[in-house]
C-alpha atoms as a PDB file:
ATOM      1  CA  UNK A   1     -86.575-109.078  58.400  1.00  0.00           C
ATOM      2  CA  UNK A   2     -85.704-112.080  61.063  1.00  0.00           C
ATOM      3  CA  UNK A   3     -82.834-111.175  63.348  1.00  0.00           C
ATOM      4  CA  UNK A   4     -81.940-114.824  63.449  1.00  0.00           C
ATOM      5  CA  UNK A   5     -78.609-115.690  62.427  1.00  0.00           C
ATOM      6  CA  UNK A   6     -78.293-119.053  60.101  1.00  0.00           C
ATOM      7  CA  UNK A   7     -75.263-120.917  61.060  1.00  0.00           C
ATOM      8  CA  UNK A   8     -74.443-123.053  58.411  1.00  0.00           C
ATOM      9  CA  UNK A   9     -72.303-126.747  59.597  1.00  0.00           C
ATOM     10  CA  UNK A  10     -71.618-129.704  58.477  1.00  0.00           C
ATOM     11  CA  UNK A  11     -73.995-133.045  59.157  1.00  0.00           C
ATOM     12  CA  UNK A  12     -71.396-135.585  59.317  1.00  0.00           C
ATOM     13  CA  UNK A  13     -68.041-137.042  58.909  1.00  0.00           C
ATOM     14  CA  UNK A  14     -64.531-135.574  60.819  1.00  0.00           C
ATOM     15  CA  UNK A  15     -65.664-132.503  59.934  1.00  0.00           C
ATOM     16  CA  UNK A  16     -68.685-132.238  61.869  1.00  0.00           C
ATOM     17  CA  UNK A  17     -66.695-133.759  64.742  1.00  0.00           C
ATOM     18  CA  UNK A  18     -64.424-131.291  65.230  1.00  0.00           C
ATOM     19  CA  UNK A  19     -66.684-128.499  64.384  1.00  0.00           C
ATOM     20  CA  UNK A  20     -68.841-129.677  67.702  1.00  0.00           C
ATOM     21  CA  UNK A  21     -65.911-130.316  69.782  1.00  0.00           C
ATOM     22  CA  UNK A  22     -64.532-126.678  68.428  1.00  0.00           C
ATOM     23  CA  UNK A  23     -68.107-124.643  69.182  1.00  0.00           C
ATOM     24  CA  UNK A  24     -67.951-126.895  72.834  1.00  0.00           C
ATOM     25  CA  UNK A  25     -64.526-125.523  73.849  1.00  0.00           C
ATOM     26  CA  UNK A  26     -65.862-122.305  72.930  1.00  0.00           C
ATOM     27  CA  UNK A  27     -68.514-122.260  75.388  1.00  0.00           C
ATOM     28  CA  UNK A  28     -71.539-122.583  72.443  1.00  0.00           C
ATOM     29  CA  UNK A  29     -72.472-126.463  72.037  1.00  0.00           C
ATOM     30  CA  UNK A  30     -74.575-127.331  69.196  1.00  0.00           C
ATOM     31  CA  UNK A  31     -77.616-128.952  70.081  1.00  0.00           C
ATOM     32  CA  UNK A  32     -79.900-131.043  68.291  1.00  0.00           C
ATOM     33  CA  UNK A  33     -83.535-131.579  70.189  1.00  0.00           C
ATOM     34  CA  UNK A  34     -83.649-135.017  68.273  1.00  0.00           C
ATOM     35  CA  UNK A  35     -80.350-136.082  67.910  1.00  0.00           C
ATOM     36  CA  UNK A  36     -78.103-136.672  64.873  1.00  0.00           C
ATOM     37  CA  UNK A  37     -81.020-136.975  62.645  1.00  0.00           C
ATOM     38  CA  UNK A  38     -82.421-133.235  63.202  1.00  0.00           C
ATOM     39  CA  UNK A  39     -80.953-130.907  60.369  1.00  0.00           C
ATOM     40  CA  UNK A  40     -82.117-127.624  62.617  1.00  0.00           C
ATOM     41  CA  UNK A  41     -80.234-126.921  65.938  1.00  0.00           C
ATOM     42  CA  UNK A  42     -79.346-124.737  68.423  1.00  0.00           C
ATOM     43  CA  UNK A  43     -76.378-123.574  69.993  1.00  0.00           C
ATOM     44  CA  UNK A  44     -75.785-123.257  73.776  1.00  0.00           C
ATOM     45  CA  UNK A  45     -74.788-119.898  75.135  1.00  0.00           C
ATOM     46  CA  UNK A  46     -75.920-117.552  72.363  1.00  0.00           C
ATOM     47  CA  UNK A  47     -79.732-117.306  71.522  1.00  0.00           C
ATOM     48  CA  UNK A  48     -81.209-116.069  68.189  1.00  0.00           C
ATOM     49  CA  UNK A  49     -79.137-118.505  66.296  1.00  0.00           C
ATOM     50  CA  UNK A  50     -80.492-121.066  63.694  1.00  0.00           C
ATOM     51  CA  UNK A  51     -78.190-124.263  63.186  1.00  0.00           C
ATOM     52  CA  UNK A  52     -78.534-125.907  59.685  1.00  0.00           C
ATOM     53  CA  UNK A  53     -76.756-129.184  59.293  1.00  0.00           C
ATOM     54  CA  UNK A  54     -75.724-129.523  55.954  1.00  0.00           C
ATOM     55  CA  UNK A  55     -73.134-130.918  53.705  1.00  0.00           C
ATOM     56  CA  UNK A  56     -70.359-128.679  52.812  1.00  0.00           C
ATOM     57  CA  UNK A  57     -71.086-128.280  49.579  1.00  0.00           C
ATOM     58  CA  UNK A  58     -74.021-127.357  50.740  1.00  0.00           C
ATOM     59  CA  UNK A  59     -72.771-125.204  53.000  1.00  0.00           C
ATOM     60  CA  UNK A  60     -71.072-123.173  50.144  1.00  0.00           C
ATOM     61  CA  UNK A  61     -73.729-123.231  48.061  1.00  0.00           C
ATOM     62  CA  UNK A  62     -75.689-121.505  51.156  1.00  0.00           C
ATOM     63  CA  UNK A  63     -73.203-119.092  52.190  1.00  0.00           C
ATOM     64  CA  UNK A  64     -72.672-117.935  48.578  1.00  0.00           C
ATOM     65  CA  UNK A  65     -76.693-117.090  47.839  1.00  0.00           C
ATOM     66  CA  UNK A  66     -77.391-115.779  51.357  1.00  0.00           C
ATOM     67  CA  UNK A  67     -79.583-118.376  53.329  1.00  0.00           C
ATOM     68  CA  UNK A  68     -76.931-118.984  55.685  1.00  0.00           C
ATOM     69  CA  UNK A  69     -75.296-116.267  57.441  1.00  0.00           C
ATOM     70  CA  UNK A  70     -72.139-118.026  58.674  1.00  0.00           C
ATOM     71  CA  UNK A  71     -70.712-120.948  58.203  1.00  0.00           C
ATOM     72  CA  UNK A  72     -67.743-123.363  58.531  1.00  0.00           C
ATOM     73  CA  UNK A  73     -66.817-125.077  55.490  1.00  0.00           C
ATOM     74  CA  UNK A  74     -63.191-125.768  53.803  1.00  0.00           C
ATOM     75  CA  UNK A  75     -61.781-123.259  52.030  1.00  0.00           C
ATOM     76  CA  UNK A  76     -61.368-125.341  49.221  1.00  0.00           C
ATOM     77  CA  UNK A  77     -65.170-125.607  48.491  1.00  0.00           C
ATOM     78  CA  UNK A  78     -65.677-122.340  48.759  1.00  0.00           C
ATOM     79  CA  UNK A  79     -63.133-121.693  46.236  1.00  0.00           C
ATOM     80  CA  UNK A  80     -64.013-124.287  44.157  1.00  0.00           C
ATOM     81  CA  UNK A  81     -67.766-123.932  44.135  1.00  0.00           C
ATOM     82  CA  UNK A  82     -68.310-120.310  44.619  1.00  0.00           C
ATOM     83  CA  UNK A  83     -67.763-117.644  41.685  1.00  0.00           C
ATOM     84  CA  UNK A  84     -66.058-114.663  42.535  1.00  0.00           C
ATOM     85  CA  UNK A  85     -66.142-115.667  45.859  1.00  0.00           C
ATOM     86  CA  UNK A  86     -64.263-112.506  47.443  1.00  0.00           C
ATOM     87  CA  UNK A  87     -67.063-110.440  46.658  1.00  0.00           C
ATOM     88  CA  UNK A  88     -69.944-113.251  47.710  1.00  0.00           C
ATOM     89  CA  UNK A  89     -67.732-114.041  51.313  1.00  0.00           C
ATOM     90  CA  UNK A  90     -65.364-113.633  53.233  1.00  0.00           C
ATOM     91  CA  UNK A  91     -63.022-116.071  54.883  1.00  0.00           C
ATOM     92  CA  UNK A  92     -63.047-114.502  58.374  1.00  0.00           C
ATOM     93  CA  UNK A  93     -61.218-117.204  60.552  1.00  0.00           C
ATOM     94  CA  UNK A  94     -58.922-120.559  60.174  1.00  0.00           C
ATOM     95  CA  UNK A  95     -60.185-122.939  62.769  1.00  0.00           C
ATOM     96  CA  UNK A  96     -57.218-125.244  63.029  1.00  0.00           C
ATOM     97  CA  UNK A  97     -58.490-127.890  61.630  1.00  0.00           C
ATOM     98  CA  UNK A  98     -59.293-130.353  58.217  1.00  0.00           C
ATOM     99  CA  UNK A  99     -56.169-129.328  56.807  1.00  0.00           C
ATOM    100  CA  UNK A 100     -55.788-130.657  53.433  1.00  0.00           C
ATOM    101  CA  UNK A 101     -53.907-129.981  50.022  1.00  0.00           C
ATOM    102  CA  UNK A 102     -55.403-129.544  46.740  1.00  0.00           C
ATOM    103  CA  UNK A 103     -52.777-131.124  44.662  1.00  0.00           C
ATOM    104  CA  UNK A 104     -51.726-132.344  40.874  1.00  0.00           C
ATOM    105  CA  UNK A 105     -50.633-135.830  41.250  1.00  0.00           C
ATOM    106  CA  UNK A 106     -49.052-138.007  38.196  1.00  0.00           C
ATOM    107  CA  UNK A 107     -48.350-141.723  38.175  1.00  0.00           C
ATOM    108  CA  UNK A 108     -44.920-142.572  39.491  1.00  0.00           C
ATOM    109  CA  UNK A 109     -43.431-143.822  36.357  1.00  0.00           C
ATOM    110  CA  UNK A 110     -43.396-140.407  34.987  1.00  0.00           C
ATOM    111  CA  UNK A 111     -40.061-140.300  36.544  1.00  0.00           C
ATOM    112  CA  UNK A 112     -39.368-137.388  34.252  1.00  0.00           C
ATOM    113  CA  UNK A 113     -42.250-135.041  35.175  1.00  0.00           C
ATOM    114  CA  UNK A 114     -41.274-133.377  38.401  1.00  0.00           C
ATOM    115  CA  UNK A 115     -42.834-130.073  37.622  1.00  0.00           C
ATOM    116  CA  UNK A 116     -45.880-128.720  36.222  1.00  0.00           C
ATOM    117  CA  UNK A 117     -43.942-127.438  33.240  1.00  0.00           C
ATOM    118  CA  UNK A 118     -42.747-131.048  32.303  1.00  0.00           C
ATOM    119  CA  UNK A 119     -46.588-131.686  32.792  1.00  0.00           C
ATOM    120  CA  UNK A 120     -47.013-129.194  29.988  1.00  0.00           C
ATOM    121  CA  UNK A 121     -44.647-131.034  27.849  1.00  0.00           C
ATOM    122  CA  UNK A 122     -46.172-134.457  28.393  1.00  0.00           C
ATOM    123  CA  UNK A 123     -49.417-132.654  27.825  1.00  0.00           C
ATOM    124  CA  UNK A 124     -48.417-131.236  24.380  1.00  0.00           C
ATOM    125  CA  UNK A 125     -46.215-134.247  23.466  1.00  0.00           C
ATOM    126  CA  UNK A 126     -49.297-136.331  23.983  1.00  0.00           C
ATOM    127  CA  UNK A 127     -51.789-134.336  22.091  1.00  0.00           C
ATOM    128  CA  UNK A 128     -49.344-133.924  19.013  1.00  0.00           C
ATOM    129  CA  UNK A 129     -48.788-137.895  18.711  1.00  0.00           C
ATOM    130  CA  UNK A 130     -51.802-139.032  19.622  1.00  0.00           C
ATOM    131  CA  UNK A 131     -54.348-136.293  18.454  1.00  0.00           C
ATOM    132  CA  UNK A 132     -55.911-136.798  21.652  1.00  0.00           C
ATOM    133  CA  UNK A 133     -55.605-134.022  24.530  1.00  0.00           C
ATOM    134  CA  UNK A 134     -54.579-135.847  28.170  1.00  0.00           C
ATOM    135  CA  UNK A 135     -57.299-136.329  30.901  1.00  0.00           C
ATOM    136  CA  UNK A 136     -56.961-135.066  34.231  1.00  0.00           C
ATOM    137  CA  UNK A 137     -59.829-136.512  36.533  1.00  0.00           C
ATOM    138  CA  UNK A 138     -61.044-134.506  39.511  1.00  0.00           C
ATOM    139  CA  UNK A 139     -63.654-133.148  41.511  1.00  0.00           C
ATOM    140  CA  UNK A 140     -62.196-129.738  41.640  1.00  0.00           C
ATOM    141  CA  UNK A 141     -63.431-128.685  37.952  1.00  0.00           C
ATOM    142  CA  UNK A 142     -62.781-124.857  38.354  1.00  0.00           C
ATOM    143  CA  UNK A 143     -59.844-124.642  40.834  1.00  0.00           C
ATOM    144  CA  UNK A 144     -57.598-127.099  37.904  1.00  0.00           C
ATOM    145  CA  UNK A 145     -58.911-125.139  35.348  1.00  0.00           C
ATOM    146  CA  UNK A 146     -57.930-121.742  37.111  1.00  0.00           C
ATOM    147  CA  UNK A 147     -54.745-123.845  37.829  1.00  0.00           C
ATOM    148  CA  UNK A 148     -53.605-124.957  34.502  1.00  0.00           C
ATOM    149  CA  UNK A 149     -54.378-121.796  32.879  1.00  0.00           C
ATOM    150  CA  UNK A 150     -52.050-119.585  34.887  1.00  0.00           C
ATOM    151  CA  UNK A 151     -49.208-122.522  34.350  1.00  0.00           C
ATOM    152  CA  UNK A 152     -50.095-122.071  30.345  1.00  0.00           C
ATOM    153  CA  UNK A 153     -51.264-125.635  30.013  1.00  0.00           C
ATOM    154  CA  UNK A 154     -54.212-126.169  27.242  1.00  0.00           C
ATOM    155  CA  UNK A 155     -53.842-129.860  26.075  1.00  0.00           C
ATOM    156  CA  UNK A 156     -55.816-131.327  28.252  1.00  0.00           C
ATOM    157  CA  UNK A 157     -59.695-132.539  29.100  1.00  0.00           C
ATOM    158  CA  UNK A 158     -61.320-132.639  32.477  1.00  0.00           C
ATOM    159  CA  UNK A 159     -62.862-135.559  33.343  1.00  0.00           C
ATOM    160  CA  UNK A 160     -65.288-135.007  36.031  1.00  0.00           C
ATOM    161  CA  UNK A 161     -64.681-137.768  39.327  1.00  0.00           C
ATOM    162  CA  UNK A 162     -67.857-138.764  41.435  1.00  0.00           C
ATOM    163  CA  UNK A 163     -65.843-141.680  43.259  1.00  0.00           C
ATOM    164  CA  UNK A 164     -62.196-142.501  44.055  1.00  0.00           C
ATOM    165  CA  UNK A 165     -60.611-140.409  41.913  1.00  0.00           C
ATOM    166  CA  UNK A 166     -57.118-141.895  42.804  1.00  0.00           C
ATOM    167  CA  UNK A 167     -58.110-145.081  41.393  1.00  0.00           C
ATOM    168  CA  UNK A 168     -58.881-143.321  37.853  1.00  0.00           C
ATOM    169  CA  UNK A 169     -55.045-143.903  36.396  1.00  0.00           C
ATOM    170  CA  UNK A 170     -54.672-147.493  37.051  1.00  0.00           C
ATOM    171  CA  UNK A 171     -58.491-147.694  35.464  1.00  0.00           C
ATOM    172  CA  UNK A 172     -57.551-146.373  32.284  1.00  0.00           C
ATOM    173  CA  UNK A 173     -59.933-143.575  32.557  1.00  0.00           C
ATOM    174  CA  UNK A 174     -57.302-140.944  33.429  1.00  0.00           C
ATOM    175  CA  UNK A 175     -53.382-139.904  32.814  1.00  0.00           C
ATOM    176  CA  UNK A 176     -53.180-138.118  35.664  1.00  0.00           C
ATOM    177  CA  UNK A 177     -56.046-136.580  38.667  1.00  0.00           C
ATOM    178  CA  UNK A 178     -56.467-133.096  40.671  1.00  0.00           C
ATOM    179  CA  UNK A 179     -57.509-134.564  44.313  1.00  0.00           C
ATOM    180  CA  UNK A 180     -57.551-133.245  47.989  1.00  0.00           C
ATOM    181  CA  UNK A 181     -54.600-134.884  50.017  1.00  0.00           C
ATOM    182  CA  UNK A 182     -54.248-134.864  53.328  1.00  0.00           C
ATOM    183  CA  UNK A 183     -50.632-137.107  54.193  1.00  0.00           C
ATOM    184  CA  UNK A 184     -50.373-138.751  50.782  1.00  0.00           C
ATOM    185  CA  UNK A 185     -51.016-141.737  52.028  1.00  0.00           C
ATOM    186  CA  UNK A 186     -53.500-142.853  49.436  1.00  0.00           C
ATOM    187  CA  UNK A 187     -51.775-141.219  46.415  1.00  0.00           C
ATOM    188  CA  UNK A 188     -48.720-143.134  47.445  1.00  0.00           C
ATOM    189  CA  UNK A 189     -50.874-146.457  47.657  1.00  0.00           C
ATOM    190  CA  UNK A 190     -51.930-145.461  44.124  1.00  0.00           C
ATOM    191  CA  UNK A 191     -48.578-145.542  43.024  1.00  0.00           C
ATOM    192  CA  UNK A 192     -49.045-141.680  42.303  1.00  0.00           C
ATOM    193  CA  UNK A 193     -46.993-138.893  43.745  1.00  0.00           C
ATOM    194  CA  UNK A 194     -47.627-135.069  43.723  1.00  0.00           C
ATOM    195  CA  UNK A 195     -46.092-133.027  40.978  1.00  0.00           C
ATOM    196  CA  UNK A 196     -42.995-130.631  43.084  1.00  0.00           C
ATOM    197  CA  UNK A 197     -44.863-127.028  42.111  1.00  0.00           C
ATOM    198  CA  UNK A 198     -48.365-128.809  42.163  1.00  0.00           C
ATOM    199  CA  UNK A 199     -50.350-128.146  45.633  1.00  0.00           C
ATOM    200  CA  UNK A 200     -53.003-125.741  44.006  1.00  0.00           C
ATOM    201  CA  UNK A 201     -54.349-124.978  47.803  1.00  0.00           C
ATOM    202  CA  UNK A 202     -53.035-125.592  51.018  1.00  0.00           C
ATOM    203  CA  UNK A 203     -57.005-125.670  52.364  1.00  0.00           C
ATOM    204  CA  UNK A 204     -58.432-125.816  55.770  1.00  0.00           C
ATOM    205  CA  UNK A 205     -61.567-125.181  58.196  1.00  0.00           C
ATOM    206  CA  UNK A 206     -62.644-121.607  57.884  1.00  0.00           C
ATOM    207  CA  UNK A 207     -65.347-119.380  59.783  1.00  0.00           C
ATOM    208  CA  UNK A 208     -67.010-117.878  56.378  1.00  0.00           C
ATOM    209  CA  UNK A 209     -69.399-115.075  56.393  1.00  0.00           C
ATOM    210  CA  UNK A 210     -72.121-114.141  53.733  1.00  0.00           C
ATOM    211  CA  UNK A 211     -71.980-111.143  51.852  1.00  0.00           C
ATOM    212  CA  UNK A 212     -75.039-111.437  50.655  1.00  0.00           C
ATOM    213  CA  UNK A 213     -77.156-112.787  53.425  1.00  0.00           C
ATOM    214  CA  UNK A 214     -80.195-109.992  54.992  1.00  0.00           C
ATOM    215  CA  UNK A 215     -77.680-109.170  57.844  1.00  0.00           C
ATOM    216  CA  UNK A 216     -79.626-107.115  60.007  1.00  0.00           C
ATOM    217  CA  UNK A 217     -78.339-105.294  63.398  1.00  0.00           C
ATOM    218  CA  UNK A 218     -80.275-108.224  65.640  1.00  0.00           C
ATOM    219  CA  UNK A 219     -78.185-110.793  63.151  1.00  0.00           C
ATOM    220  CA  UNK A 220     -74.930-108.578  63.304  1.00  0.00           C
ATOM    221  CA  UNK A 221     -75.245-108.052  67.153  1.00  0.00           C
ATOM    222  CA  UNK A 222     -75.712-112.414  67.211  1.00  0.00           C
ATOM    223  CA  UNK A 223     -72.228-113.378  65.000  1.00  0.00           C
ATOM    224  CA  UNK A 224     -70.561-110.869  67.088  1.00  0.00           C
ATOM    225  CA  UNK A 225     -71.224-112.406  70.056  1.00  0.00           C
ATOM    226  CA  UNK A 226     -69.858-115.998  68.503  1.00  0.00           C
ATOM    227  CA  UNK A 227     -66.928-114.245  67.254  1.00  0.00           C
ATOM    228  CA  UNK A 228     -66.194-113.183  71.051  1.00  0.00           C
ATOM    229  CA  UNK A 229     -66.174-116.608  72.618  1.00  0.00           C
ATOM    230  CA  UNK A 230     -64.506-118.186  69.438  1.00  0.00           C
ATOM    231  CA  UNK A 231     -61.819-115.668  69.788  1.00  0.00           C
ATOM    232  CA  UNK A 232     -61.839-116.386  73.705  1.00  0.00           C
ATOM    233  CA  UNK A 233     -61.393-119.520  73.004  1.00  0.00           C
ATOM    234  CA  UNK A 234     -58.245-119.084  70.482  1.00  0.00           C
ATOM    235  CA  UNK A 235     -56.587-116.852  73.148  1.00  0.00           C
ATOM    236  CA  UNK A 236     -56.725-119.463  75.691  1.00  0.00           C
ATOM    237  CA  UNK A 237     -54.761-122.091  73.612  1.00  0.00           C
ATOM    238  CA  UNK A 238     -52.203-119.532  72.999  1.00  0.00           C
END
């Protein structure tokens, strides 16, 4: 069994950005022999460590079977893409960064829905005059369902978002959307506005370890020397 640790982050976008920047403060740059378009690195400072550039999806995905040790990934993909995901990972470390809110947003003219009770009115009211059950559009398929159920609401149909799901509404292909938020800006521009009990996550960058990877003592002996300088590195912005 290799005792090289897999560390799993993401290949482009903010994210990766401030990933690099955050390993970089640490001490541990990432390094890519051939640049942006090498999906296998390196870090500086720590040997016996495998980078794997990958979306974070992806990253859940890998975190959740085992082929990545450690990983940084938002929270709200590993919830959202990873069954059971206490006993699959755990969430070791919030890195201050990519916050973002999971939220239910409604179109503004529903000046009477403020809540996601009046949601379940609108819901029911909806179903019983139209015989049709209202569509929510989102990428987050499990976290809304998860969401809905444990605020009792049933009349209603996911419709699964590949694009701008903001735009779905004023398309006609959607009463209302689960989306990730970070200032609103966009909902707002949408002439949408977040339901007042209706951020499902408050979701950021988190240090996530596999349960299930082949942890070994080389591979144990490796992600405790990152979680030194990470934790170095949080004490000296304190």
């Amino acid at each position: 069994m290799s005792d090289t640790l897999i560390l799993a982050v993401p290949s482009k976008g903010r994210l990766q950005e401030n990933v690099q920047a955050f390993f970089a403060r640490a001490g541990m740059p990432l390094l890519q022999a051939r640049g942006a378009r090498d999906y296998r690195g390196a870090i500086g400072g720590v040997e016996n460590v495998e980078v794997a550039y990958l979306s974070a999806s992806e990253i859940a995905a890998a975190l959740a079977s085992g082929t990545a040790h450690v990983g940084v990934t938002g929270e709200d993909l590993v919830r959202e893409n990873i069954s059971h995901a206490d006993t699959r990972v755990a969430l070791l470390e919030k890195l201050g960064f990519g916050h973002a809110n999971v939220v239910v947003a409604v179109p503004q003219a529903w000046i009477d829905v403020r809540t996601m009770d009046d949601l379940d009115d609108v819901a029911s009211h909806f179903h019983s005059r139209t015989g049709r059950r209202i569509r929510v559009a989102t990428k987050y398929v499990n976290l809304t369902r998860g969401f809905f159920a444990r605020h009792g609401i049933v009349d209603y149909r996911i419709v699964e978002s590949a694009g701008a799901t903001e735009g779905t509404p004023a398309a006609g292909s959607a009463e209302l959307i689960v989306d990730i938020t970070t200032t609103g800006a966009t909902l707002s521009a949408n002439a949408l506005k977040v339901v007042d009990d209706g951020v499902m996550l408050r979701s950021e960058a988190n240090l996530v370890a596999s349960l299930t990877a082949p942890w070994t003592a080389g591979t144990r002996a490796v992600a405790r020397a990152i979680f030194d300088r990470m934790a170095a590195e949080k004490r000296a912005r304190t």
